[in-house]
PDB file of N, CA and C in Angstrom:
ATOM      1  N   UNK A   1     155.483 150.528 150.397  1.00  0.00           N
ATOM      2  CA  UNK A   1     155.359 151.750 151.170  1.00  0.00           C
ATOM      3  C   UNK A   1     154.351 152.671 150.472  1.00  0.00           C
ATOM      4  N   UNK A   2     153.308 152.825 151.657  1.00  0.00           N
ATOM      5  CA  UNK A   2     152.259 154.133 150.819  1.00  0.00           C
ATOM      6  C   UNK A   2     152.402 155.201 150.283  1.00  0.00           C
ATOM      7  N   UNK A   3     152.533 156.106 149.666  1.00  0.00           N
ATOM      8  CA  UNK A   3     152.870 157.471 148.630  1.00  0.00           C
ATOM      9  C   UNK A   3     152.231 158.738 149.390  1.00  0.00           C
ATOM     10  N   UNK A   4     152.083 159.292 149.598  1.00  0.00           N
ATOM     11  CA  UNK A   4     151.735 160.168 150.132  1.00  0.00           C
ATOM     12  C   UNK A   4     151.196 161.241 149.276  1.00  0.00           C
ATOM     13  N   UNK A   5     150.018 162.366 149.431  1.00  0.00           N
ATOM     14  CA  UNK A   5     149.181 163.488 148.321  1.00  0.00           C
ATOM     15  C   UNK A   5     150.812 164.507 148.504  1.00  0.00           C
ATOM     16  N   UNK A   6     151.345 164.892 147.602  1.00  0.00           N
ATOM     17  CA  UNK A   6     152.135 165.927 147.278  1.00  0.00           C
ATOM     18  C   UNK A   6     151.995 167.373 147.941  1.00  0.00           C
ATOM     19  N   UNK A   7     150.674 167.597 148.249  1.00  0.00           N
ATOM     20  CA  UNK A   7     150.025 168.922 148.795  1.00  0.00           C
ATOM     21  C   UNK A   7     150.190 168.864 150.187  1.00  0.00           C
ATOM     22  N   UNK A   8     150.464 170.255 150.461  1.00  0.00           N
ATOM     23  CA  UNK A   8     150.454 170.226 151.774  1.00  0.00           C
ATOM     24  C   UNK A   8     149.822 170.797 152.401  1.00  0.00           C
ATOM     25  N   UNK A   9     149.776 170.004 153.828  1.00  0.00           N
ATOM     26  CA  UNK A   9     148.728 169.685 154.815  1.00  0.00           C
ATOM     27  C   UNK A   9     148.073 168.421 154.516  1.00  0.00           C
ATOM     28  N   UNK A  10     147.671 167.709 153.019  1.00  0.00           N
ATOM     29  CA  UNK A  10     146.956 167.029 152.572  1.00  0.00           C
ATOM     30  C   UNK A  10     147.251 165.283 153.391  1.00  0.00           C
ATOM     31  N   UNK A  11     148.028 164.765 153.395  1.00  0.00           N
ATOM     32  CA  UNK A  11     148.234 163.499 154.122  1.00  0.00           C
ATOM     33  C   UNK A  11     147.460 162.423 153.919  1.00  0.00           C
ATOM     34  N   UNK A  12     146.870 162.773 152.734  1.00  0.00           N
ATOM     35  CA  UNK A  12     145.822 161.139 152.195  1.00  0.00           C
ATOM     36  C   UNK A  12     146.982 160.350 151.456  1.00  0.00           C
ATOM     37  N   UNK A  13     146.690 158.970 152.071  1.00  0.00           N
ATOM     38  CA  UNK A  13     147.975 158.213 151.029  1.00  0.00           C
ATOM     39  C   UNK A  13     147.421 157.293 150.447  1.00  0.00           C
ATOM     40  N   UNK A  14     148.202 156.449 149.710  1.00  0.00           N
ATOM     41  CA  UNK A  14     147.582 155.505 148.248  1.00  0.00           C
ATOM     42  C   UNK A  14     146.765 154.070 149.581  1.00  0.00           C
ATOM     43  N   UNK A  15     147.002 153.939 150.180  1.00  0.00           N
ATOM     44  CA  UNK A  15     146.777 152.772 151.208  1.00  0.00           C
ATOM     45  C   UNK A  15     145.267 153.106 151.218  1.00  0.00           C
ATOM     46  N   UNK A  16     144.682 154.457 151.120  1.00  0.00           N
ATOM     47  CA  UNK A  16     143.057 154.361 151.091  1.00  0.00           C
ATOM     48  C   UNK A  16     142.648 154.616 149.875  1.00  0.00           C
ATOM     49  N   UNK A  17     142.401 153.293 149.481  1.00  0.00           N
ATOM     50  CA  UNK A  17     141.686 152.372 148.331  1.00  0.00           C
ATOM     51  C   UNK A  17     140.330 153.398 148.063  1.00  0.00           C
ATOM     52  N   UNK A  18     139.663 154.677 148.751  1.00  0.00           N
ATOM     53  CA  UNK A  18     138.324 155.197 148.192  1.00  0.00           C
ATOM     54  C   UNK A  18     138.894 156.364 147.018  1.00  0.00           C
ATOM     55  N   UNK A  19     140.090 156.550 147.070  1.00  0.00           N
ATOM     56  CA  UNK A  19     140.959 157.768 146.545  1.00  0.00           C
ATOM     57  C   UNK A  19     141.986 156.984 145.375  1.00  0.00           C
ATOM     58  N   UNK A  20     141.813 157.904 143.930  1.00  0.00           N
ATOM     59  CA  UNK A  20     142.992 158.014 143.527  1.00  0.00           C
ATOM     60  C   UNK A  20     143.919 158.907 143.493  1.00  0.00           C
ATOM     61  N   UNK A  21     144.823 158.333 142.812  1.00  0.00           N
ATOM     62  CA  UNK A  21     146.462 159.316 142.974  1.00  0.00           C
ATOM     63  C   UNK A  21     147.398 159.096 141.454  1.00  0.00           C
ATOM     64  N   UNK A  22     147.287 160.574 141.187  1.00  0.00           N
ATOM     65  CA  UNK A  22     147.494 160.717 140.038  1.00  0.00           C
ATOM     66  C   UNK A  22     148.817 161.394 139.836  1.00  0.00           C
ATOM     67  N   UNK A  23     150.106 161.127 138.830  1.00  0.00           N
ATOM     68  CA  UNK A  23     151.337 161.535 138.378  1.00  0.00           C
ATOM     69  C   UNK A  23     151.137 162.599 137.715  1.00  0.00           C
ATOM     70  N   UNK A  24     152.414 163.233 138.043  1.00  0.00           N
ATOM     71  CA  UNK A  24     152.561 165.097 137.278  1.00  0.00           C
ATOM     72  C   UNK A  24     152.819 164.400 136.253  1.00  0.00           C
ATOM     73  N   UNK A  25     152.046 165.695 135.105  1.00  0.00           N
ATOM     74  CA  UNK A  25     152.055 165.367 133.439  1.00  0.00           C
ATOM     75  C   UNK A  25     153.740 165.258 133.066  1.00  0.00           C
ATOM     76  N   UNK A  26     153.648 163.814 132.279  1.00  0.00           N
ATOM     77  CA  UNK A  26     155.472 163.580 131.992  1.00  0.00           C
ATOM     78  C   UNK A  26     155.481 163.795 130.698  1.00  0.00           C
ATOM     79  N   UNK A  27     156.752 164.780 130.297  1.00  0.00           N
ATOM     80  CA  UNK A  27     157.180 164.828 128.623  1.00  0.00           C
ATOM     81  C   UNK A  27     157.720 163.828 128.341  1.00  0.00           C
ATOM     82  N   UNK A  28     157.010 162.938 127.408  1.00  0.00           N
ATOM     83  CA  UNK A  28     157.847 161.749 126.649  1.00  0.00           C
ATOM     84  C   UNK A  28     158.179 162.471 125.617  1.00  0.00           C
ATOM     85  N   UNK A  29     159.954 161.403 125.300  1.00  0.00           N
ATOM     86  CA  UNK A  29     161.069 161.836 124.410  1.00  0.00           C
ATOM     87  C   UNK A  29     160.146 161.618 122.654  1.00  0.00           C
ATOM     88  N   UNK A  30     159.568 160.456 122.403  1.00  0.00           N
ATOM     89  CA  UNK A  30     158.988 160.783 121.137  1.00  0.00           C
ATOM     90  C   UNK A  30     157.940 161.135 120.967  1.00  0.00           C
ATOM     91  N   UNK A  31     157.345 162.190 120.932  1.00  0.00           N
ATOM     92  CA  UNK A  31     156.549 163.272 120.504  1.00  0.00           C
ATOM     93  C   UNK A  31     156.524 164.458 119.935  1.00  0.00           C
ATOM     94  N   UNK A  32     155.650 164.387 119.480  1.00  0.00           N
ATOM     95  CA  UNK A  32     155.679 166.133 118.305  1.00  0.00           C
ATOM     96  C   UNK A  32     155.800 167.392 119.552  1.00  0.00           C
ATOM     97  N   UNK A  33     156.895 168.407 118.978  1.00  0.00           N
ATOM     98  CA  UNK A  33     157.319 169.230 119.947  1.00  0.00           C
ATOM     99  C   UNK A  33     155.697 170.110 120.740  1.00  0.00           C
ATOM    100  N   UNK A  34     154.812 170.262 119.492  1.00  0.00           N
ATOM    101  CA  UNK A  34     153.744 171.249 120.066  1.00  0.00           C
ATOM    102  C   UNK A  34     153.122 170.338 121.354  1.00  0.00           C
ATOM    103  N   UNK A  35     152.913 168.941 121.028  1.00  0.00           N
ATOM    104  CA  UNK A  35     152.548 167.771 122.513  1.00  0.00           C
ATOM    105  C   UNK A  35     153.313 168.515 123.709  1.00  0.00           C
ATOM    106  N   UNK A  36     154.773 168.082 122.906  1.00  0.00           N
ATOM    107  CA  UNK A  36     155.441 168.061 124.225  1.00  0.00           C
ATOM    108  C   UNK A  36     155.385 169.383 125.110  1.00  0.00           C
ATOM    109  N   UNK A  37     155.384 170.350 123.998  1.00  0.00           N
ATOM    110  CA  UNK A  37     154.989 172.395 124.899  1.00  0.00           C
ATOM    111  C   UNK A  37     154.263 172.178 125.697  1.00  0.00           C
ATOM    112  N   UNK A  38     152.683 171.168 125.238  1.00  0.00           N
ATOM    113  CA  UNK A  38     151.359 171.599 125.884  1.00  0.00           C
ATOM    114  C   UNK A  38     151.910 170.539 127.219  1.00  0.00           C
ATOM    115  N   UNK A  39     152.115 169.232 127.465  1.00  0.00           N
ATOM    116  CA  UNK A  39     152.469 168.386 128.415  1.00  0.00           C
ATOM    117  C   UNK A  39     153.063 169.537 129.655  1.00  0.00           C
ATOM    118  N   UNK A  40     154.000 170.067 128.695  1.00  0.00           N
ATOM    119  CA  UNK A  40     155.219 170.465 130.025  1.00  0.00           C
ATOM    120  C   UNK A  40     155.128 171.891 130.430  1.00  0.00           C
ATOM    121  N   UNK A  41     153.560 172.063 129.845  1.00  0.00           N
ATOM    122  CA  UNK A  41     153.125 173.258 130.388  1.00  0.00           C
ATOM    123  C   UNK A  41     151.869 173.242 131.549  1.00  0.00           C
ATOM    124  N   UNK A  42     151.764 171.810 130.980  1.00  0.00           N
ATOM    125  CA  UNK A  42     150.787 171.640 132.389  1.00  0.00           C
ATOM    126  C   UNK A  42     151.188 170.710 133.797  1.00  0.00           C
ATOM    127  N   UNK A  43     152.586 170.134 133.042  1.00  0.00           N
ATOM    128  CA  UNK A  43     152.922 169.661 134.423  1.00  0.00           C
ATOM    129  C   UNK A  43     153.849 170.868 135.165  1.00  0.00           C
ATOM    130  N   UNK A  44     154.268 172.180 134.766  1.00  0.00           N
ATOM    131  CA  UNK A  44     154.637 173.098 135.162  1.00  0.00           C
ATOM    132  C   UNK A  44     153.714 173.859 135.804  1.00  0.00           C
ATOM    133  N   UNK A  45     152.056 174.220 135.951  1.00  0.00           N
ATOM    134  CA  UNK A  45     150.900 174.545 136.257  1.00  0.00           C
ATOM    135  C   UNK A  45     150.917 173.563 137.340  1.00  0.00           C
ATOM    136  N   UNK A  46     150.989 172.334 137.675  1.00  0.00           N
ATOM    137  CA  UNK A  46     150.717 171.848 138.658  1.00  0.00           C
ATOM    138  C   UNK A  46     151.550 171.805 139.447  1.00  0.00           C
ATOM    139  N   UNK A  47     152.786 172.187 139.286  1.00  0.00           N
ATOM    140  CA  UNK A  47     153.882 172.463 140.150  1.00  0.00           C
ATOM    141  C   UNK A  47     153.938 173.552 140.930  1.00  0.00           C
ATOM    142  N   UNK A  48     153.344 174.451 140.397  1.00  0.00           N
ATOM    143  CA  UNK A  48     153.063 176.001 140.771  1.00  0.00           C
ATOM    144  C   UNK A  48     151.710 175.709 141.732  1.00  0.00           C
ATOM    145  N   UNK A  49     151.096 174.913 141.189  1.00  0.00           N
ATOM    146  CA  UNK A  49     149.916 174.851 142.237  1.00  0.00           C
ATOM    147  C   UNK A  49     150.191 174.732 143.484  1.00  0.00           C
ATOM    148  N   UNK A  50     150.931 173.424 143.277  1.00  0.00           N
ATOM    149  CA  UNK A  50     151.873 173.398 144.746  1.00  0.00           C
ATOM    150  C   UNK A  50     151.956 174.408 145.901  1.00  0.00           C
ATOM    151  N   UNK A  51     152.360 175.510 145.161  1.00  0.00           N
ATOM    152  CA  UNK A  51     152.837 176.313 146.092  1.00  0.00           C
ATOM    153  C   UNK A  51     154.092 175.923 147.152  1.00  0.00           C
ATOM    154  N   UNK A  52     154.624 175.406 146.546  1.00  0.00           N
ATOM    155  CA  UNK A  52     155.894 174.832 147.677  1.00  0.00           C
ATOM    156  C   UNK A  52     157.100 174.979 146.857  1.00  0.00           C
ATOM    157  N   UNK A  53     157.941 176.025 147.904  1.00  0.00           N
ATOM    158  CA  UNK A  53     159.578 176.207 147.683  1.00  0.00           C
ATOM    159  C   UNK A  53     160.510 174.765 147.459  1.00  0.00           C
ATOM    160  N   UNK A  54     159.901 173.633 148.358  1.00  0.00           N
ATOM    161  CA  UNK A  54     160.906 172.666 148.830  1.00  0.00           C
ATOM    162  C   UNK A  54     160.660 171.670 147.670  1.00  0.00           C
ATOM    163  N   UNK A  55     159.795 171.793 146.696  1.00  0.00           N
ATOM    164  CA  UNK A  55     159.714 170.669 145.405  1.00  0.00           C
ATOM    165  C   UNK A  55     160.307 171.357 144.462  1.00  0.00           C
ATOM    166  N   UNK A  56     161.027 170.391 143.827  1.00  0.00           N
ATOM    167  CA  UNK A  56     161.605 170.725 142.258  1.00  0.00           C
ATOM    168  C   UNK A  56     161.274 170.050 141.304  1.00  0.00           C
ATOM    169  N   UNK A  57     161.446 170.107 140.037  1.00  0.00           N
ATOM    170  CA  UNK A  57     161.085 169.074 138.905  1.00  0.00           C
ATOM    171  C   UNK A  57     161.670 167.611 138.967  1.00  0.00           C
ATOM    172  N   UNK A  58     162.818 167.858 139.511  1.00  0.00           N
ATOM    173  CA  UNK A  58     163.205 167.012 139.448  1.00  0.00           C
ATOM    174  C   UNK A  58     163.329 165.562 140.489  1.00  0.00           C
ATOM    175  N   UNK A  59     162.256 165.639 141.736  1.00  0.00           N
ATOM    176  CA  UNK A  59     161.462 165.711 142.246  1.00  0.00           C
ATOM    177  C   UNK A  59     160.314 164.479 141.823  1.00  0.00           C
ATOM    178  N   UNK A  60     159.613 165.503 140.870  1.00  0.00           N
ATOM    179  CA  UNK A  60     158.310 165.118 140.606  1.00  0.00           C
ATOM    180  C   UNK A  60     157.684 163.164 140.504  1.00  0.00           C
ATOM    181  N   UNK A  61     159.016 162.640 139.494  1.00  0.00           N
ATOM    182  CA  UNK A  61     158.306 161.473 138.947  1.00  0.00           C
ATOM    183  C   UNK A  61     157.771 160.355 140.264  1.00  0.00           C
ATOM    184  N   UNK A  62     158.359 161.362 141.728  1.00  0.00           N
ATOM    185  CA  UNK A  62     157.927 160.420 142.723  1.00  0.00           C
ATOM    186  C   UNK A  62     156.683 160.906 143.372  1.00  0.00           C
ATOM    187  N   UNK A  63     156.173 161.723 143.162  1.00  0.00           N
ATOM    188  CA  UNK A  63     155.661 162.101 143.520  1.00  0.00           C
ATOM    189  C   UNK A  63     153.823 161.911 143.480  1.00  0.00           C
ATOM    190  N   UNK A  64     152.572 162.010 143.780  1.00  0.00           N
ATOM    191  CA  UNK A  64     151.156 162.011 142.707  1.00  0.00           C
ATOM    192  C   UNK A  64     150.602 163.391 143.986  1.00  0.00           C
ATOM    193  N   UNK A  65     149.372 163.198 143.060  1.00  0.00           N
ATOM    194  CA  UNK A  65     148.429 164.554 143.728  1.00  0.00           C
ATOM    195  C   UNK A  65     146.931 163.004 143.592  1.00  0.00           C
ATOM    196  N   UNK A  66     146.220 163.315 145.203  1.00  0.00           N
ATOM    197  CA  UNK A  66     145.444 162.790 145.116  1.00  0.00           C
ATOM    198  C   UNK A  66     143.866 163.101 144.224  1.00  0.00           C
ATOM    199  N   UNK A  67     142.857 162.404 144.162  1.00  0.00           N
ATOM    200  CA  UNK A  67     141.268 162.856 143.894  1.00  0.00           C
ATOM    201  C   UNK A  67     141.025 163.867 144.496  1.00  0.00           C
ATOM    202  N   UNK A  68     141.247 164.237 145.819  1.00  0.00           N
ATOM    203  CA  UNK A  68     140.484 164.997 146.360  1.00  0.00           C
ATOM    204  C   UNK A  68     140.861 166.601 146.293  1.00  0.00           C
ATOM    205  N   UNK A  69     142.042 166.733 145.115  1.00  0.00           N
ATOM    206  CA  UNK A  69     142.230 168.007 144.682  1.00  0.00           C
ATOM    207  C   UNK A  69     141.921 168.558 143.177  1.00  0.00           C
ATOM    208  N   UNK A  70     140.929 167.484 142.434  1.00  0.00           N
ATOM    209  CA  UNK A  70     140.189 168.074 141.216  1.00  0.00           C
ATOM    210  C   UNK A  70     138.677 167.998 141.556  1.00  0.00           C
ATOM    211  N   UNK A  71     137.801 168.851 140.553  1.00  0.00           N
ATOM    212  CA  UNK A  71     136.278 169.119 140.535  1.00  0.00           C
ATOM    213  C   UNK A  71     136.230 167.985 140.443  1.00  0.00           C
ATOM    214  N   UNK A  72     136.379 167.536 139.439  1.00  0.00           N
ATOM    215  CA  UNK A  72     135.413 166.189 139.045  1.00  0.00           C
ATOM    216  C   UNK A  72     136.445 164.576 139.705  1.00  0.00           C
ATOM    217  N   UNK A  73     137.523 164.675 140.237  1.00  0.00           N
ATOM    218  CA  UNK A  73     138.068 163.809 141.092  1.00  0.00           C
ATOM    219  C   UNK A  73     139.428 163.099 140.437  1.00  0.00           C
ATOM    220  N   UNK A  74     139.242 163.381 139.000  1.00  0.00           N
ATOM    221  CA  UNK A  74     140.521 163.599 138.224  1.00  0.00           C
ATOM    222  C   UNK A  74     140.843 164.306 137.245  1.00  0.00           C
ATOM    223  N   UNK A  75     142.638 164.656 137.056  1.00  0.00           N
ATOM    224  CA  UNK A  75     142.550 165.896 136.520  1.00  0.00           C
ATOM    225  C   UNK A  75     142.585 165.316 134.631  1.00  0.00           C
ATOM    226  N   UNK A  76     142.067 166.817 134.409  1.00  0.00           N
ATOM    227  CA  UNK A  76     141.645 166.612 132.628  1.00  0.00           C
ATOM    228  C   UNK A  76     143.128 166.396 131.642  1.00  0.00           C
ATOM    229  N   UNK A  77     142.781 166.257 130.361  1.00  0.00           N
ATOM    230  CA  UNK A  77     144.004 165.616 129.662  1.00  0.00           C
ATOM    231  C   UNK A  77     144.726 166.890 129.307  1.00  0.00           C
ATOM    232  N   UNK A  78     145.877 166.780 128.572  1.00  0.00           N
ATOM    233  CA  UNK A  78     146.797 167.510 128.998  1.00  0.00           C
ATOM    234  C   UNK A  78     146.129 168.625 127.567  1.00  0.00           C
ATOM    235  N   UNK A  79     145.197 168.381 126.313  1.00  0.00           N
ATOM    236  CA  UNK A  79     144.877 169.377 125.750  1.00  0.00           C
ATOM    237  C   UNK A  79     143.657 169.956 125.973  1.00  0.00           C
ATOM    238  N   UNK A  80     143.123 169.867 126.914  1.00  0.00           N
ATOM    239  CA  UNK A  80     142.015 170.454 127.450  1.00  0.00           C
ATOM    240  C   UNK A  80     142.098 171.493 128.557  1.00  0.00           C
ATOM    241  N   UNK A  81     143.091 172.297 128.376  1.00  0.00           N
ATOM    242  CA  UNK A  81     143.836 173.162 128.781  1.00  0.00           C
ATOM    243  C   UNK A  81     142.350 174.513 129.585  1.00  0.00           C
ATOM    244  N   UNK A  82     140.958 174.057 129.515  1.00  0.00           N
ATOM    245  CA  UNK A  82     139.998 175.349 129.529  1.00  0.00           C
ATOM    246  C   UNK A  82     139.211 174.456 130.943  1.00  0.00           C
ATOM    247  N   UNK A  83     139.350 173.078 130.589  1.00  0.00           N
ATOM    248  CA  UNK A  83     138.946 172.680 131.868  1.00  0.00           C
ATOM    249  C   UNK A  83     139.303 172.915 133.291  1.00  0.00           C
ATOM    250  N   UNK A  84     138.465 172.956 134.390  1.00  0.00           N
ATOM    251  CA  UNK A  84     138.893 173.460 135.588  1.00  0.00           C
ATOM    252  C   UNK A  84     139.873 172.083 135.980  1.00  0.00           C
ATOM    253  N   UNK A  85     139.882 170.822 135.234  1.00  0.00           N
ATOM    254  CA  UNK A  85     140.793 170.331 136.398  1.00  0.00           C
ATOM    255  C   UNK A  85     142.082 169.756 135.640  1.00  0.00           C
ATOM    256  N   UNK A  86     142.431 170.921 134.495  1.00  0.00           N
ATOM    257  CA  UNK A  86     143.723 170.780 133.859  1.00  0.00           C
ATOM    258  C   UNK A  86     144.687 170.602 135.110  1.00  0.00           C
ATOM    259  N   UNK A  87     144.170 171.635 136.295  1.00  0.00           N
ATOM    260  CA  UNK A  87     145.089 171.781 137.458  1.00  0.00           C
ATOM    261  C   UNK A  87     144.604 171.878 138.490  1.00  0.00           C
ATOM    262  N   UNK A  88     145.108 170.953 139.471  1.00  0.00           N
ATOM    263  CA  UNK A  88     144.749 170.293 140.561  1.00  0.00           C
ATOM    264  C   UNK A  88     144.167 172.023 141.580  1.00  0.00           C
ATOM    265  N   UNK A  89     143.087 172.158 142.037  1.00  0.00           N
ATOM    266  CA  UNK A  89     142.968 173.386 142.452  1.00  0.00           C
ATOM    267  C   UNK A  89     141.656 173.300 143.772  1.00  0.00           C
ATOM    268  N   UNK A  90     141.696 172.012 144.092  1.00  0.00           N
ATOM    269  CA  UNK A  90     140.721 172.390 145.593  1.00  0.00           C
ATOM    270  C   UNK A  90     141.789 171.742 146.524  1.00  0.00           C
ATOM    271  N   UNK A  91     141.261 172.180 147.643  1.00  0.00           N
ATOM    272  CA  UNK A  91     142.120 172.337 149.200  1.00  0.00           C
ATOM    273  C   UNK A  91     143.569 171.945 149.417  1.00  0.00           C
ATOM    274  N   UNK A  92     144.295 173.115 148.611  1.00  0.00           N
ATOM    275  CA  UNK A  92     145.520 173.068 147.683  1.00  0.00           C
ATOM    276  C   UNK A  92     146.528 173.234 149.303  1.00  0.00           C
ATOM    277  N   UNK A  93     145.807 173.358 150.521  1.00  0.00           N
ATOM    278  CA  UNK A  93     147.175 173.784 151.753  1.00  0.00           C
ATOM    279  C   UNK A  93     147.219 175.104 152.137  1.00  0.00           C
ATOM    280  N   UNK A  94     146.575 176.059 151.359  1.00  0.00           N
ATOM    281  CA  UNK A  94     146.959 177.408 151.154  1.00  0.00           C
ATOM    282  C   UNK A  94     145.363 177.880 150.866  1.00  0.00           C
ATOM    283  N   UNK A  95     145.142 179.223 151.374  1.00  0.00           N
ATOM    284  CA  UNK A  95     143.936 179.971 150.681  1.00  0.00           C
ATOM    285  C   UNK A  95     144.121 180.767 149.127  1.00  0.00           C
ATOM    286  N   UNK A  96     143.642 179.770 148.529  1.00  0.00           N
ATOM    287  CA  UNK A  96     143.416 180.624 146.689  1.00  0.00           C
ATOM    288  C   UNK A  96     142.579 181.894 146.534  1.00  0.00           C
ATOM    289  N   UNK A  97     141.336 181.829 147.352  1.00  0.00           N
ATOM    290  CA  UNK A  97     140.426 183.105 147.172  1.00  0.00           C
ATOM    291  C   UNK A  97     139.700 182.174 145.785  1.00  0.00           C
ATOM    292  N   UNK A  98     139.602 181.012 146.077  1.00  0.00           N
ATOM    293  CA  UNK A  98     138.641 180.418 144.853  1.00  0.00           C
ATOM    294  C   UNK A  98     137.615 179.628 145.658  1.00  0.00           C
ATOM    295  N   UNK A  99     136.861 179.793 145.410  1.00  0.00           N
ATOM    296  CA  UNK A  99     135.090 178.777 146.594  1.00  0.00           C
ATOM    297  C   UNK A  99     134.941 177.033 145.858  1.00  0.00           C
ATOM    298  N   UNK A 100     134.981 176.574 146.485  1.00  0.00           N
ATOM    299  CA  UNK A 100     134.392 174.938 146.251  1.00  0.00           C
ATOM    300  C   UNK A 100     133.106 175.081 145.775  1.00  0.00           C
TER     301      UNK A 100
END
């Protein structure tokens, strides 16, 4: 069964092979706590991106966000926190007041 983009309005699913689809940042159990802050601060940033009441964390591990919601088509690693595509932020469902 195809997966569906997390965003809404968005409706691109994993079945079109020109797109990837990428998982909210996961805190793994062995890691140094400052990792784990920065991880679960950016998979908390992309949750918020969302903009949606009806998702929870707990939620998430089923979830991906496709390509077609970072600059460069995937989002940056979890300590590169200055890059624009720490968090998923084009045609998010909603008007940001941010320009493509």
């Amino acid at each position: 069964m195809p997966t569906i983009c997390a965003v809404f309005g968005c409706g691109n699913k994993t079945l079109d092979k020109s797109l990837s689809f990428y998982r909210f940042p996961k805190v793994k159990v062995n890691v140094a706590s400052d990792l784990k802050t920065q991880i679960l601060k950016q998979r908390t940033a992309w949750l918020n991106a969302l903009h949606r009441t009806d998702v929870h964390d707990s939620q998430l591990k089923n979830m991906k966000i496709c390509s077609v919601h970072f600059k460069s088509g995937k989002p940056a690693n979890y300590n590169d926190d200055k890059n624009p595509d720490w968090i998923p932020t084009f045609s998010m469902g909603y008007n940001s007041g941010r320009s493509k």
